[in-house]
Protein backbone atom coordinates (compact mmCIF):
# COMPACT_ATOMS: atom_id res chain seq x y z
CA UNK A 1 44.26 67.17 14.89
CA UNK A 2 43.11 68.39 18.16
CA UNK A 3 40.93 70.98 15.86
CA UNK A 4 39.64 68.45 14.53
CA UNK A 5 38.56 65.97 17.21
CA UNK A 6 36.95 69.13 18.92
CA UNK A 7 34.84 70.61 15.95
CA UNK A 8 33.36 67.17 15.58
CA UNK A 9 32.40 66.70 18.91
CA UNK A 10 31.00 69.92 18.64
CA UNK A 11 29.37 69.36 15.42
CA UNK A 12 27.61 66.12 17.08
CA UNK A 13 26.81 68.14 20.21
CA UNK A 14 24.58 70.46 18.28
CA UNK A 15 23.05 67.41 16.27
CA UNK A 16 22.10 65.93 19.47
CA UNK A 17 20.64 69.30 21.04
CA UNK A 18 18.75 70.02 17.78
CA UNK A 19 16.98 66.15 18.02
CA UNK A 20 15.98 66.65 21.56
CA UNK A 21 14.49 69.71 20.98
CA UNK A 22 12.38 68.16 18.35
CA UNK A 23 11.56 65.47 20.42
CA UNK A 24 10.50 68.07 23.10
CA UNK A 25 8.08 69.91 20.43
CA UNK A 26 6.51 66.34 19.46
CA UNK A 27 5.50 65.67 23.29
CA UNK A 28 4.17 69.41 23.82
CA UNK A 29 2.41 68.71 20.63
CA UNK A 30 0.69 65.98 22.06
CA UNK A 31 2.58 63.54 19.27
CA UNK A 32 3.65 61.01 22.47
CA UNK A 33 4.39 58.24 19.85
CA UNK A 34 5.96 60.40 17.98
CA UNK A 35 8.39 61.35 20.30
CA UNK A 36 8.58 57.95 21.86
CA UNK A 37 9.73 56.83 18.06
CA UNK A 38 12.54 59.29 18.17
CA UNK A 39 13.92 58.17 21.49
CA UNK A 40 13.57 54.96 21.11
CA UNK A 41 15.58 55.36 17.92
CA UNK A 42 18.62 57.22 19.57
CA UNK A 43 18.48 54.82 22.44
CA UNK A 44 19.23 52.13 20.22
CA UNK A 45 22.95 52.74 21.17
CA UNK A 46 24.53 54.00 23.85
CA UNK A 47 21.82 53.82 25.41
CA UNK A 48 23.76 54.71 29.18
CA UNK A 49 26.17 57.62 28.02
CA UNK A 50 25.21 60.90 29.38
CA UNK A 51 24.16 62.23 26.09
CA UNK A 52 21.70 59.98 26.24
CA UNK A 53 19.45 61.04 29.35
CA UNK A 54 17.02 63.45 27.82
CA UNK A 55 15.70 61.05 25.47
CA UNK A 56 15.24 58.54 28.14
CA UNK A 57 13.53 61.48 30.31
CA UNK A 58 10.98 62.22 26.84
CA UNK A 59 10.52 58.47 26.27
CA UNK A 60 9.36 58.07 30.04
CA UNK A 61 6.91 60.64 30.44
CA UNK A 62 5.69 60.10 26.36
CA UNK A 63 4.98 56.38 27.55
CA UNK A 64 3.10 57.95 30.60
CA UNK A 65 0.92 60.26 28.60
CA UNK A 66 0.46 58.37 25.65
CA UNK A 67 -1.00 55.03 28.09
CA UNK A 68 -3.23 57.58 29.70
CA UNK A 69 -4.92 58.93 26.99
CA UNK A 70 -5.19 55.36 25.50
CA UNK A 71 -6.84 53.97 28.49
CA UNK A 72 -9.47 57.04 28.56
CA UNK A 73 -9.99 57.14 25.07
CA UNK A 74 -11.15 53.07 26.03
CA UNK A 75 -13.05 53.53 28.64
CA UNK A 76 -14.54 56.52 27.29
CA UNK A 77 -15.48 54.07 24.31
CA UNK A 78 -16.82 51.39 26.25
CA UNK A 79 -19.43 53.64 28.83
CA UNK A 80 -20.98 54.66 25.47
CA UNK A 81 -21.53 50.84 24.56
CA UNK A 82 -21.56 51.18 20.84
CA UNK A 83 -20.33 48.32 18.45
CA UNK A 84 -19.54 50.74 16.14
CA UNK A 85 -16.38 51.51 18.79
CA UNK A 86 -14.82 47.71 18.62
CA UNK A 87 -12.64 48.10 16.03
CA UNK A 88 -11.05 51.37 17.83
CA UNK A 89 -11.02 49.94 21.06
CA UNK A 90 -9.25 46.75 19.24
CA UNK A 91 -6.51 48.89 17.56
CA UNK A 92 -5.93 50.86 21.15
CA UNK A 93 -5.60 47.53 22.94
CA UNK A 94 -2.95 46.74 20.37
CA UNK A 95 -1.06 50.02 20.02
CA UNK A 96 -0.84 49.66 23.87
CA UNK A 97 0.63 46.13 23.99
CA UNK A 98 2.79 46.90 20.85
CA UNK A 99 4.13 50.32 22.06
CA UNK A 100 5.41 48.28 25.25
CA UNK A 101 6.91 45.63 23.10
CA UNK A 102 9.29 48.21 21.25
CA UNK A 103 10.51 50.10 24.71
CA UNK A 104 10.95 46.19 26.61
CA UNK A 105 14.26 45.15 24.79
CA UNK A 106 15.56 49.03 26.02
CA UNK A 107 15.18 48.31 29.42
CA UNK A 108 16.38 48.64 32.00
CA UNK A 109 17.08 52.40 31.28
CA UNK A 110 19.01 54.41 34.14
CA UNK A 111 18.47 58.28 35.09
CA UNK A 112 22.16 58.69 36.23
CA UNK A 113 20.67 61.79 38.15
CA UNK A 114 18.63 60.68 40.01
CA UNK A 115 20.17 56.75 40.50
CA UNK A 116 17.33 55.00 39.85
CA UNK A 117 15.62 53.53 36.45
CA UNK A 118 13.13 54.90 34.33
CA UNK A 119 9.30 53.52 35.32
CA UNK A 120 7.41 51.89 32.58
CA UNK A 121 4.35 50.17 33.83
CA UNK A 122 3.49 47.51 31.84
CA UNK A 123 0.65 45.93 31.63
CA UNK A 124 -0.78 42.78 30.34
CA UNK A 125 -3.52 43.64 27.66
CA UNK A 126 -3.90 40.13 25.98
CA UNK A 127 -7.51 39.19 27.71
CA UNK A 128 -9.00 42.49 26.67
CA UNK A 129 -7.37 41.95 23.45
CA UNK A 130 -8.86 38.72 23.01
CA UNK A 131 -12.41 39.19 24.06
CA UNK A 132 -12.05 42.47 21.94
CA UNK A 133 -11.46 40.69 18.87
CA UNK A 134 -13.87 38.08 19.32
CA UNK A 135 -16.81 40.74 20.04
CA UNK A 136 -15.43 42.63 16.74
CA UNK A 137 -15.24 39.31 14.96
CA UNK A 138 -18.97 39.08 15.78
CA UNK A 139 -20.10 42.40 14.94
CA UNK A 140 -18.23 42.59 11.50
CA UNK A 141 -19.68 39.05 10.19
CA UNK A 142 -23.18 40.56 10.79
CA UNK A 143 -22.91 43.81 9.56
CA UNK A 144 -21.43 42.35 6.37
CA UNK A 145 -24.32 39.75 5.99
CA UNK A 146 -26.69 42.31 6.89
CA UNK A 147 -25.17 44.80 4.25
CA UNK A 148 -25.66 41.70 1.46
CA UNK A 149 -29.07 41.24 2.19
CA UNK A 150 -29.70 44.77 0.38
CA UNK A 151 -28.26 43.38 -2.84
CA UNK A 152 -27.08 46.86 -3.93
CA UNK A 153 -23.29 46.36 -5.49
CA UNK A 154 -21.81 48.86 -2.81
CA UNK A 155 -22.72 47.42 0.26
CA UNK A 156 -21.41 44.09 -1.09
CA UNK A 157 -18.20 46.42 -1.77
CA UNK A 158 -18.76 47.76 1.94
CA UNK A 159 -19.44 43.62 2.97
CA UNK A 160 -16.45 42.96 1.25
CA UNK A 161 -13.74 45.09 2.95
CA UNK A 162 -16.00 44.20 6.67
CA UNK A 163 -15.30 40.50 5.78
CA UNK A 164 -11.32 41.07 4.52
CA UNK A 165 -10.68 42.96 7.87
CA UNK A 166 -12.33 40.18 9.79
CA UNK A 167 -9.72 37.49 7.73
CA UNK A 168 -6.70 39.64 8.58
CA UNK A 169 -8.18 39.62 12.34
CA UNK A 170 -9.17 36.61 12.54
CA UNK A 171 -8.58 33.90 9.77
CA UNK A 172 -10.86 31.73 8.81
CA UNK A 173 -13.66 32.61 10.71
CA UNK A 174 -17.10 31.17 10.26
CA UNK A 175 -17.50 31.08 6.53
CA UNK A 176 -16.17 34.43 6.26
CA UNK A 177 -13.86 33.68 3.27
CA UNK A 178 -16.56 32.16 1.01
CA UNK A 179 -18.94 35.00 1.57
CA UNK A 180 -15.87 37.60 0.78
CA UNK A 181 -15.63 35.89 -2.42
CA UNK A 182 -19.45 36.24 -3.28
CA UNK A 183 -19.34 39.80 -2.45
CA UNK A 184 -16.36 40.12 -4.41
CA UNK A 185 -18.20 39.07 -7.61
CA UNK A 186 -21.52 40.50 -6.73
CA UNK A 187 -19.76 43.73 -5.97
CA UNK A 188 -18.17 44.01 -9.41
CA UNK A 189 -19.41 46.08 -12.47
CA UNK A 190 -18.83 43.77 -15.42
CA UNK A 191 -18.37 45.36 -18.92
CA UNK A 192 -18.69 43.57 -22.38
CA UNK A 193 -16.67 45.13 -25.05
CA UNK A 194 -17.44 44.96 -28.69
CA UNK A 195 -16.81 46.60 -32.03
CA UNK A 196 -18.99 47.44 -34.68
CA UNK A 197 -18.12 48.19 -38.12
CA UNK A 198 -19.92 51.29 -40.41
CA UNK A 199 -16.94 51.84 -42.67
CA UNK A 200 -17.14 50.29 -46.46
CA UNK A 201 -14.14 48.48 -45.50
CA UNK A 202 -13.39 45.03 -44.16
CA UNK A 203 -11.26 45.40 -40.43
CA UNK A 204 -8.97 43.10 -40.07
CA UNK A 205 -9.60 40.16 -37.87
CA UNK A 206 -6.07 40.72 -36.06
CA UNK A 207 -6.92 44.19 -35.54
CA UNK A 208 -10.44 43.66 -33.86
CA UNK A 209 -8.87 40.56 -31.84
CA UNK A 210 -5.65 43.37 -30.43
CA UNK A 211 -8.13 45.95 -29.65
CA UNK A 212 -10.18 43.70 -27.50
CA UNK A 213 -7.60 41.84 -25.99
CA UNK A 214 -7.75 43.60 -22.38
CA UNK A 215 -5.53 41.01 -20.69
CA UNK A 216 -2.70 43.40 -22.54
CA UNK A 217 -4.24 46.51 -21.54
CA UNK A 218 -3.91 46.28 -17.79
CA UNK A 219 -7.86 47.97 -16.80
CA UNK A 220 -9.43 45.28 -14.82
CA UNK A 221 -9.26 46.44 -11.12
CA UNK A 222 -11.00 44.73 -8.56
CA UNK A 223 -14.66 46.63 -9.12
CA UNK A 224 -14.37 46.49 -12.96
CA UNK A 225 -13.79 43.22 -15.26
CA UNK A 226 -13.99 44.05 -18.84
CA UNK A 227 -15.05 40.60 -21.36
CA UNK A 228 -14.87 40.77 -24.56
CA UNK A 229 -16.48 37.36 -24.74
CA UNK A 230 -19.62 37.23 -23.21
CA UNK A 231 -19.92 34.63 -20.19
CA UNK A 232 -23.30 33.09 -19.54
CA UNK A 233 -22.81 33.24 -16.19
CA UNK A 234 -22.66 36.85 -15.54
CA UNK A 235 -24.89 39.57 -16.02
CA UNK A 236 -23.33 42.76 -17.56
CA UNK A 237 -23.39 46.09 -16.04
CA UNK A 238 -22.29 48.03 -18.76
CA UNK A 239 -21.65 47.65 -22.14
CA UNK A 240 -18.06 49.29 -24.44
CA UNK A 241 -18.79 49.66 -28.11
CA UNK A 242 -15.84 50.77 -30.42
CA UNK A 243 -17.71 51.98 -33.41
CA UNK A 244 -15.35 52.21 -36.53
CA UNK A 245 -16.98 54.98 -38.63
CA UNK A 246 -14.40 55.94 -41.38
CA UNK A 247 -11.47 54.88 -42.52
CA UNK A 248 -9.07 56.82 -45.44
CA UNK A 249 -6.81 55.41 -47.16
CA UNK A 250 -4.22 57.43 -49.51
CA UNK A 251 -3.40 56.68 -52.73
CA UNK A 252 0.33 55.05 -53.02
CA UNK A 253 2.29 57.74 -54.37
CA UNK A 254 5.98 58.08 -54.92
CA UNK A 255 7.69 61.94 -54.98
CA UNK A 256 10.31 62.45 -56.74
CA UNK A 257 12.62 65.55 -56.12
CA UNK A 258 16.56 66.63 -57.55
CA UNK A 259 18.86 68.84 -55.18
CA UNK A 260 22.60 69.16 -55.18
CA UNK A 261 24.79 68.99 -52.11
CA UNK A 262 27.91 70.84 -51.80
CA UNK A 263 30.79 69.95 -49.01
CA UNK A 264 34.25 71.26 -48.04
CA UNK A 265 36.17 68.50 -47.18
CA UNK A 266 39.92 67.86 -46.35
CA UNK A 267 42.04 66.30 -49.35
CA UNK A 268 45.85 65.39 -47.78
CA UNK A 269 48.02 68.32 -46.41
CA UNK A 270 49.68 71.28 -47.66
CA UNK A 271 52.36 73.72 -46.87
CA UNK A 272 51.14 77.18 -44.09
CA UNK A 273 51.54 80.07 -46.00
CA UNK A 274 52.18 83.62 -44.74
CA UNK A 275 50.69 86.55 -46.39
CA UNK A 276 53.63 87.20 -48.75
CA UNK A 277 53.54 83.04 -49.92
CA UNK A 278 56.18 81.96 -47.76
CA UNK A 279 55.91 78.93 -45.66
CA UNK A 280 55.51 79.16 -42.20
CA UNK A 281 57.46 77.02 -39.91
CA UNK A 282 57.20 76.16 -35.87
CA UNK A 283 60.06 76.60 -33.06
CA UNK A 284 61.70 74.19 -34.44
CA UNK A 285 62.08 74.98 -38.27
CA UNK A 286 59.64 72.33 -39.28
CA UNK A 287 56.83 73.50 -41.64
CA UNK A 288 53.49 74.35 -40.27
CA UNK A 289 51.33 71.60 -42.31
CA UNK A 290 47.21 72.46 -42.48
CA UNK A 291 44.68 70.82 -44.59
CA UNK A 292 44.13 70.51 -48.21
CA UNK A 293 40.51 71.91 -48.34
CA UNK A 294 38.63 71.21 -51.77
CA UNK A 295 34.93 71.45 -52.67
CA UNK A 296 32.92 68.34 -53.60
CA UNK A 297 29.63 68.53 -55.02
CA UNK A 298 26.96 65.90 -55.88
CA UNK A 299 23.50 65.74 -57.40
CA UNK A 300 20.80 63.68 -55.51
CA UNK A 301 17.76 61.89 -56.97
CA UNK A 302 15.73 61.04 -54.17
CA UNK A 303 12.56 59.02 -54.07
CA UNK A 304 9.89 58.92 -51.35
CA UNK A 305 6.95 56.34 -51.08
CA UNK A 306 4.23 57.43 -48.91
CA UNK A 307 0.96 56.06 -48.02
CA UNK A 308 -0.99 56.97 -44.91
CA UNK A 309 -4.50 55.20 -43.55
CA UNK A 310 -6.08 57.44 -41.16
CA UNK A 311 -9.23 55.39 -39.01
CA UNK A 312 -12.15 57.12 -36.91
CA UNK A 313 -13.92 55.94 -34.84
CA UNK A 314 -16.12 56.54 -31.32
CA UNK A 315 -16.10 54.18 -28.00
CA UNK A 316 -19.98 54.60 -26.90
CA UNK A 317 -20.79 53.85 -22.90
CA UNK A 318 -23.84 52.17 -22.56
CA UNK A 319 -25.89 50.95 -19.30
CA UNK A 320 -27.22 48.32 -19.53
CA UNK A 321 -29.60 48.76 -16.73
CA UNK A 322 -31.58 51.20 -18.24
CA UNK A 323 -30.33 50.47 -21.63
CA UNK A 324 -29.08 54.37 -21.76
CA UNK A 325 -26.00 55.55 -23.65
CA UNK A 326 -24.11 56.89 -20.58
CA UNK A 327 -21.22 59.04 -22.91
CA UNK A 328 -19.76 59.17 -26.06
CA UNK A 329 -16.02 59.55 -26.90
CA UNK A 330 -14.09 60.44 -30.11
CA UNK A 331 -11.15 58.03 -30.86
CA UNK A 332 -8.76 58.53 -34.43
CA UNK A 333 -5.79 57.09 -35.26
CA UNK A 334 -3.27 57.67 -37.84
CA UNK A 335 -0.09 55.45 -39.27
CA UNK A 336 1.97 56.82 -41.97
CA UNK A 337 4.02 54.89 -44.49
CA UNK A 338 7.63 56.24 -45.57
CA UNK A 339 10.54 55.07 -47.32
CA UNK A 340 13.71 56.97 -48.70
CA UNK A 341 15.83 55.69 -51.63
CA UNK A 342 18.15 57.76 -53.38
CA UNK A 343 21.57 57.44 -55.89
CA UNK A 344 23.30 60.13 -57.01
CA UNK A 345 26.15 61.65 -59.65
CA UNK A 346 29.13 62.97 -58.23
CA UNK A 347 31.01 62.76 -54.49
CA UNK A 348 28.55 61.31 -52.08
CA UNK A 349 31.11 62.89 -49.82
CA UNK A 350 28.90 65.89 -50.05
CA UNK A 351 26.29 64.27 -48.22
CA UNK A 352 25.50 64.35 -44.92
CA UNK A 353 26.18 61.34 -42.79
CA UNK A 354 22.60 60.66 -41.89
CA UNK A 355 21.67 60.60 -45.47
CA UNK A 356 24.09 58.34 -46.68
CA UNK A 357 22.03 55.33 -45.72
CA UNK A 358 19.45 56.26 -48.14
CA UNK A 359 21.90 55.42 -50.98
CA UNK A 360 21.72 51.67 -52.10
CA UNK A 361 18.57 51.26 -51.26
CA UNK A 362 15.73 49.97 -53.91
CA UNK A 363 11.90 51.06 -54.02
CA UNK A 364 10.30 48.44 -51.77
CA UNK A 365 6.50 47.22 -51.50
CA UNK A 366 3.93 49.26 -50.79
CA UNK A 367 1.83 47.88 -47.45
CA UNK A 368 -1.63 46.70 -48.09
CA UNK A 369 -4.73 48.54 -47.00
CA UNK A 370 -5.22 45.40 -44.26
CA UNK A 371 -1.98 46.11 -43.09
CA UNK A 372 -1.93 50.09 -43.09
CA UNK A 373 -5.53 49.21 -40.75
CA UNK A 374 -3.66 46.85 -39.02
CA UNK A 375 -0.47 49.03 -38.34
CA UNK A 376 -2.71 52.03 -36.56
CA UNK A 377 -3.67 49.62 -34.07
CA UNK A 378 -0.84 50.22 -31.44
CA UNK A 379 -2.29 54.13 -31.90
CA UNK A 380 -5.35 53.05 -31.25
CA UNK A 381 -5.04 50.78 -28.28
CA UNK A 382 -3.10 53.55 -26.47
CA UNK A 383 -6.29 55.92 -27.03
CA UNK A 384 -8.76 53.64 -26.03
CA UNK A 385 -6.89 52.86 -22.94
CA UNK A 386 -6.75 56.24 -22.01
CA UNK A 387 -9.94 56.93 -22.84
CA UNK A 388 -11.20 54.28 -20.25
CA UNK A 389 -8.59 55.24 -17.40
CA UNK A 390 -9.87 58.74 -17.60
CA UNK A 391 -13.31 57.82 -18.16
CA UNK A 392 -14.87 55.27 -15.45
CA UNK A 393 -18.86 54.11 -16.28
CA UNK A 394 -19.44 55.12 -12.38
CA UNK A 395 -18.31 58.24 -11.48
């Protein structure tokens, strides 16, 4: 037991070596939160044992550093004067206030060594936080109303991620909100989808209706919208046109074929023989008993309907802009109707199990061509979606 208790303590001893070191690496590295993360983390408990005192050690001089080079990194930021630099100086201001936060419920943390406790200087950053923000508030709002005056789709894309930052910063600012919802639909590249028929065939309504039903396909992100019903109130970017140019349809045929299955199966039990015909018995002077093997044969008539409706087609990109076909993309789809039925003369014993449910069955309907058009729809809504995920009209 003794073994025991000592390996473990060993084992844990080498843990605890192996994490300091790391810690050590992170702050030579320059990666002070980093190793202030990693002590904080093993100070969570035990926070006053002695195999505890090099992580508070690390976390004290990471704090040090780390405050430093955030304070410089500031001021450095502020002599130039740039608005540009708010936003950093913001998220410095807060990484300074929040990285005291996270050490304040640790403290007070001894150095047993020494007999005295670790020094964290805190300091109270919520005035430069405040007039931070509200200079940052400033500068994003008019950056983001000067980027919509250019009416160009990506600065109202640029406008609109200014004006969300400035709502997570500072909610309901000005009337931040309702311009981040008019860059939100300026910004957006709205595509009408339609189909367009050149086959000799009629497409069925349900078919057309699936294809462009793009609430099922998932697409719409928040820079594309895809309408298959034209709105009045929007003006379309770009323009999807499935163009069905063929469609085959086979014949409706039924094959016939004849083939005879032959099994050995087991029929009761029967007397082990040796090799001079007597029977074989155990330790016991029972006799051995093995199965009756006997051959069973059967002659299958199988049937097989098939019909199969193969469709073609091409998904054209088209700008409306400039009224320019951007790309052009092959799209084909087939569905294949089958059905087994089958009797037989003889044992259907000789059959394998996964055929036996072919037996009993009757020749059934074939499918219309609607439906066989119909039925390769699932194909072809898979294609066309891939087609657009892989294929965005801005590249």
């Amino acid at each position: 037991m003794k073994k025991i208790t000592s390996l473990l303590l060993l084992v844990a001893f080498l843990i605890s070596c192996s994490g300091v070191k790391r810690t050590q690496s992170m702050l030579s590295d320059g990666n002070y939160d980093g190793a202030i993360n990693r002590s904080i983390e093993n100070l969570k408990t035990n926070k006053n044992s002695k195999g505890k005192q090099d992580y508070v050690y690390l976390l004290e001089e990471a704090f040090a550093k780390v405050k430093q080079r955030d304070l410089d990194d500031i001021a450095m930021r502020q002599k130039d004067g740039s608005a540009s630099h708010l936003e950093k100086i913001y998220t410095l201001y807060l990484q300074l206030q929040n990285r005291q936060e996270r050490i304040r419920p640790l403290l007070p943390l001894s150095l047993l060594k020494e007999g005295r406790n670790a020094i964290f200087p805190f300091d109270d950053y919520s005035d430069e936080i405040i007039a931070t923000k509200s200079k940052l508030s400033a500068y994003l709002y008019d950056n983001a109303k000067k980027l919509m005056k250019n009416n160009d789709k990506f600065n109202y894309r640029e406008a609109y991620d200014d004006f969300g930052y400035l709502e997570e910063i500072n909610p309901n600012y000005k009337d931040a909100k309702q311009l981040m919802n008019e860059c939100l639909f300026k910004g957006t590249d709205y595509v009408h989808v339609y189909t367009k028929n050149e086959t000799n065939m009629v497409i069925p309504t349900r078919l057309q209706s699936d294809l462009l039903d793009f609430s099922t396909f998932g697409l719409n992100d928040k820079w594309t919208v895809y309408h298959s019903n034209r709105q009045k109130d929007i003006k379309y970017d770009f323009a999807m046109l499935v163009n069905f140019r063929n469609i085959n349809i086979s014949p409706e045929q039924i094959k016939e074929r004849e083939f005879t299955k032959e099994k050995q199966i087991a029929d009761g039990k029967k007397p082990l023989l040796d090799a001079n015909g007597n029977q074989v018995k155990d330790d016991k002077g029972n006799v051995v008993m093995v199965d009756n093997m006997k051959t069973v044969r059967a002659t299958i008539y199988e049937f097989k309907q098939f019909k199969s409706c193969q469709v073609t087609a091409k998904i054209d990109y088209i700008d409306f802009r400039s009224n320019q076909l951007i790309d052009t993309f092959p799209l084909s789809s087939e569905y294949v109707f089958e059905y087994i039925y089958a009797n037989y003369n003889g044992d259907k014993n000789a059959c394998d199990n996964d055929y036996l449910q072919y037996f009993g069955r009757r020749a059934t309907p074939f499918p219309s061509n609607e439906q066989m058009v119909y039925d390769s729809g699932e194909d072809l809504k898979a294609k066309l979606k891939n087609i657009i995920t892989r294929n965005k009209f801005r590249k």
